[in-house]
C-alpha atoms as a PDB file:
ATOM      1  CA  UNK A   1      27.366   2.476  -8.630  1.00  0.00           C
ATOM      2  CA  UNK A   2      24.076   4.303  -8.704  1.00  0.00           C
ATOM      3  CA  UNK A   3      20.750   3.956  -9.966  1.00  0.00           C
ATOM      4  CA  UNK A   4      19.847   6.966 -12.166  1.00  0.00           C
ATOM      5  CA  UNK A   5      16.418   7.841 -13.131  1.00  0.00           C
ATOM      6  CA  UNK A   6      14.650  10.706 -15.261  1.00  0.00           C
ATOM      7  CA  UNK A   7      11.604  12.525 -13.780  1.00  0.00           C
ATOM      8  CA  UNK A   8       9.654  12.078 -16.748  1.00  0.00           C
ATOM      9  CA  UNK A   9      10.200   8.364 -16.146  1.00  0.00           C
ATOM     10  CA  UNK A  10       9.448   8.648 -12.661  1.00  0.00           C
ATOM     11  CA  UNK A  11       6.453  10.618 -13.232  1.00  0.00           C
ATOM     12  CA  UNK A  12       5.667   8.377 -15.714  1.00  0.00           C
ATOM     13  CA  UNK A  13       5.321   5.320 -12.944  1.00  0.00           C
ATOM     14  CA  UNK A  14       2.977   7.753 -10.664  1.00  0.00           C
ATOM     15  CA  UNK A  15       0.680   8.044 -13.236  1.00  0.00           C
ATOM     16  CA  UNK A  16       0.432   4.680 -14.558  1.00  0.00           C
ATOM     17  CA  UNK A  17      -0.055   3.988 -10.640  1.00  0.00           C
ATOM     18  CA  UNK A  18      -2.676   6.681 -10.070  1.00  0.00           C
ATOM     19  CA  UNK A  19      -4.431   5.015 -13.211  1.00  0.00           C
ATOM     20  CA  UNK A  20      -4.575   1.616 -11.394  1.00  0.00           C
ATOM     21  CA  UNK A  21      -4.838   2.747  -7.990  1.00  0.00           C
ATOM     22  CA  UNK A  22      -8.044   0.549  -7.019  1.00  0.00           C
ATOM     23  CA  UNK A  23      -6.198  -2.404  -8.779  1.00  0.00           C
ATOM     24  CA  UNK A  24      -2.697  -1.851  -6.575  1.00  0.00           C
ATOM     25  CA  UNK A  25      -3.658   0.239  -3.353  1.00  0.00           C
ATOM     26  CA  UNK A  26      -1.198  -0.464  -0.524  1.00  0.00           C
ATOM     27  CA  UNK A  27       1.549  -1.869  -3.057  1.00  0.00           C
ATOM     28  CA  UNK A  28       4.836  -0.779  -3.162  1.00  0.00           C
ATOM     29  CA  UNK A  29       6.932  -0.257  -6.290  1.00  0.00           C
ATOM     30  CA  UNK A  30      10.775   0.516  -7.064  1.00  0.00           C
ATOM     31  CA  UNK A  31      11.602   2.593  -9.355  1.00  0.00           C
ATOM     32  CA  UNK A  32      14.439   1.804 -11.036  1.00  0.00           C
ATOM     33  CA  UNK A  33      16.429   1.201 -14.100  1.00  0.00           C
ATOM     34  CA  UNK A  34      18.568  -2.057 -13.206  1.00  0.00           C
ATOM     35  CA  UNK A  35      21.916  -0.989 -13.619  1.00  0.00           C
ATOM     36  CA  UNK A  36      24.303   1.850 -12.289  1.00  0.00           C
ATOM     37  CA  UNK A  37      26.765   3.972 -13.238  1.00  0.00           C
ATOM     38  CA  UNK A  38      29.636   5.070 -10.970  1.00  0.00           C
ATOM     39  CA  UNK A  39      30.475   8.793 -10.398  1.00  0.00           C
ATOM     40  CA  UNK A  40      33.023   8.652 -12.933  1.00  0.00           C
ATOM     41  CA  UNK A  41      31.153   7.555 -15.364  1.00  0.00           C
ATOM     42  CA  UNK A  42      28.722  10.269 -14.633  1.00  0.00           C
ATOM     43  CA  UNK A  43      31.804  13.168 -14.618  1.00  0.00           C
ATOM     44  CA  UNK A  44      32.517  11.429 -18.206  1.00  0.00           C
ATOM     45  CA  UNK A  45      29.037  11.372 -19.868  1.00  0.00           C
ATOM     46  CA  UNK A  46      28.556  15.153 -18.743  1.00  0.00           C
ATOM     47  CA  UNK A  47      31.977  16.023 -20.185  1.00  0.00           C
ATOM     48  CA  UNK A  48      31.199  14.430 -23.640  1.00  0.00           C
ATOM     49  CA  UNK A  49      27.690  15.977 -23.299  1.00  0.00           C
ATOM     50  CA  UNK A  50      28.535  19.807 -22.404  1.00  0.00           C
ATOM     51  CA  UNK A  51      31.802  19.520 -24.051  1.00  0.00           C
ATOM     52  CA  UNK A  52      33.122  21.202 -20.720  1.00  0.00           C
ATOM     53  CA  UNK A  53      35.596  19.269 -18.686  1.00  0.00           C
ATOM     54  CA  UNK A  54      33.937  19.005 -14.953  1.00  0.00           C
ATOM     55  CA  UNK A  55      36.490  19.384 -11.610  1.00  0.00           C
ATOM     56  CA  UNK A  56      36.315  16.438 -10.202  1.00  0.00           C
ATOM     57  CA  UNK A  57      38.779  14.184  -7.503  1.00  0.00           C
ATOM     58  CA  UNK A  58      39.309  10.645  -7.755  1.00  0.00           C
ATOM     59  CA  UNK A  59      39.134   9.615  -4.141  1.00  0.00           C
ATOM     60  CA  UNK A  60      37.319   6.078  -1.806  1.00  0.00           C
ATOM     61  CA  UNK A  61      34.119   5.746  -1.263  1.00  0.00           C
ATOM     62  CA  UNK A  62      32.747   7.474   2.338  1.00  0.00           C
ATOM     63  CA  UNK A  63      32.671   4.972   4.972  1.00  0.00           C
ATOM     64  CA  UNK A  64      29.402   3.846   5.078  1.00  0.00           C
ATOM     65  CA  UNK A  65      28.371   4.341   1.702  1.00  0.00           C
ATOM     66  CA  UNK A  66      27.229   0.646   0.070  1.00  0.00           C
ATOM     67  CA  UNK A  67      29.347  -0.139  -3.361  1.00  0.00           C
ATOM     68  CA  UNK A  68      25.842  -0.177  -5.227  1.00  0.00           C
ATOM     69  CA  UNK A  69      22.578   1.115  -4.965  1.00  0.00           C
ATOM     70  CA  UNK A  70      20.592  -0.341  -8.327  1.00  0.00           C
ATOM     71  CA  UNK A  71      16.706  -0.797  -7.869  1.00  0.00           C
ATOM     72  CA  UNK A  72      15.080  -4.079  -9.782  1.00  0.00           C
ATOM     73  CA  UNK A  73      11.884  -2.491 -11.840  1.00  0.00           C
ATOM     74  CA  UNK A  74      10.098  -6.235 -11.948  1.00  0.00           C
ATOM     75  CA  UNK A  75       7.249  -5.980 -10.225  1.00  0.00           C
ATOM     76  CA  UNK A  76       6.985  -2.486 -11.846  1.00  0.00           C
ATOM     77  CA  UNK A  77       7.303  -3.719 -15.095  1.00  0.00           C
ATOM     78  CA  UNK A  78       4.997  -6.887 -14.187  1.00  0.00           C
ATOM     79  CA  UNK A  79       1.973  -4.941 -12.628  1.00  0.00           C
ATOM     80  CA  UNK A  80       1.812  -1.865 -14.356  1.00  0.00           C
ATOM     81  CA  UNK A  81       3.790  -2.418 -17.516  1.00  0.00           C
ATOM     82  CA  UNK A  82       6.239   0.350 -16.669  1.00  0.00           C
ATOM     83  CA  UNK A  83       9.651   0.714 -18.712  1.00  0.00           C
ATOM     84  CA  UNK A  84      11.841   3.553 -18.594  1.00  0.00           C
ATOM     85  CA  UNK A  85      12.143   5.811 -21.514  1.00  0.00           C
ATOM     86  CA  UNK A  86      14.233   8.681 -21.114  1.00  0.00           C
ATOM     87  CA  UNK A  87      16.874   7.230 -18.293  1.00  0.00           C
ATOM     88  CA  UNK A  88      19.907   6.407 -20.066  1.00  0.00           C
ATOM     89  CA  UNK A  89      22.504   8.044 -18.231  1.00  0.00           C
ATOM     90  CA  UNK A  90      23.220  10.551 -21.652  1.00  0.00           C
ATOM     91  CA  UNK A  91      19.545  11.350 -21.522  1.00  0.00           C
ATOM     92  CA  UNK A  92      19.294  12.191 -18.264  1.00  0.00           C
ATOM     93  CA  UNK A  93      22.496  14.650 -18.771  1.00  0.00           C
ATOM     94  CA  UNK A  94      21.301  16.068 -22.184  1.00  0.00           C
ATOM     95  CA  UNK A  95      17.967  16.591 -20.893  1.00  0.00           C
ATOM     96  CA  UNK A  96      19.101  18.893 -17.550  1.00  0.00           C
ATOM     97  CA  UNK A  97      22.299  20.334 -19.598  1.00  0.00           C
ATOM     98  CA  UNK A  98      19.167  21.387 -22.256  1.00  0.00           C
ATOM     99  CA  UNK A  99      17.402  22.990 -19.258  1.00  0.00           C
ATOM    100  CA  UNK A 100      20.385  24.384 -17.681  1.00  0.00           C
ATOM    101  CA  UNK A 101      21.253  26.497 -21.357  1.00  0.00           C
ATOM    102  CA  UNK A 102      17.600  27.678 -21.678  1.00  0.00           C
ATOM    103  CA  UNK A 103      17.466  29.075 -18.119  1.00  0.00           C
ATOM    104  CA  UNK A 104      21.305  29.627 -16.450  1.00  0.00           C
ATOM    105  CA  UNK A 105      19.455  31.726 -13.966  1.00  0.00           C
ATOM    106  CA  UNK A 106      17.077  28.981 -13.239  1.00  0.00           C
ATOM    107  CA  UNK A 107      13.134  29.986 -13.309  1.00  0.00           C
ATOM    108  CA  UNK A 108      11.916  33.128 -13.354  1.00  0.00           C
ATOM    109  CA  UNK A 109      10.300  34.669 -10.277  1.00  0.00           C
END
């Protein structure tokens, strides 16, 4: 299980931060929505999304690799008011699968 989370949402959190800078210098924040979604999950969303199937192998996680990486937003939320906006896992997908169709080449030199 993994965190996912949007850039606008992200940037979203720098800003509000860079707002209240001289109110939260030297804190620390997560930024996170508080819950996961496994790789599967991910594969599936993107299929129903692009209406492509995606290869994918079913296999164990790599040794080493924790079952769950899921960051709490609290003191986020608490200091600065932050929420996430655009990270369900379908809008993170729709949003790069958008991208992806405008520029297949990626940006222009």
């Amino acid at each position: 299980m993994r965190d996912f989370v949007h850039v606008l949402d992200i940037a979203d959190s720098h800003l509000l931060a860079l707002e209240e800078i001289d109110r939260v210098h030297g804190e620390s924040f997560n930024v996170g929505t508080t819950s996961g979604y496994s790789n599967l999950q991910v594969v599936q969303a993107a299929e129903r999304i692009t209406g492509r199937k995606v290869p994918h192998k079913l296999s164990p996680r790599r040794p080493g690799d924790p079952a769950t990486l899921v960051a709490s937003n609290e003191k986020l939320r608490r200091m600065l008011g932050w929420e996430p906006k655009h990270s369900s896992l379908e809008s993170i997908i729709e949003s790069a699968w958008d991208w992806r169709k405008r520029f297949p080449d990626g940006y222009p030199d």
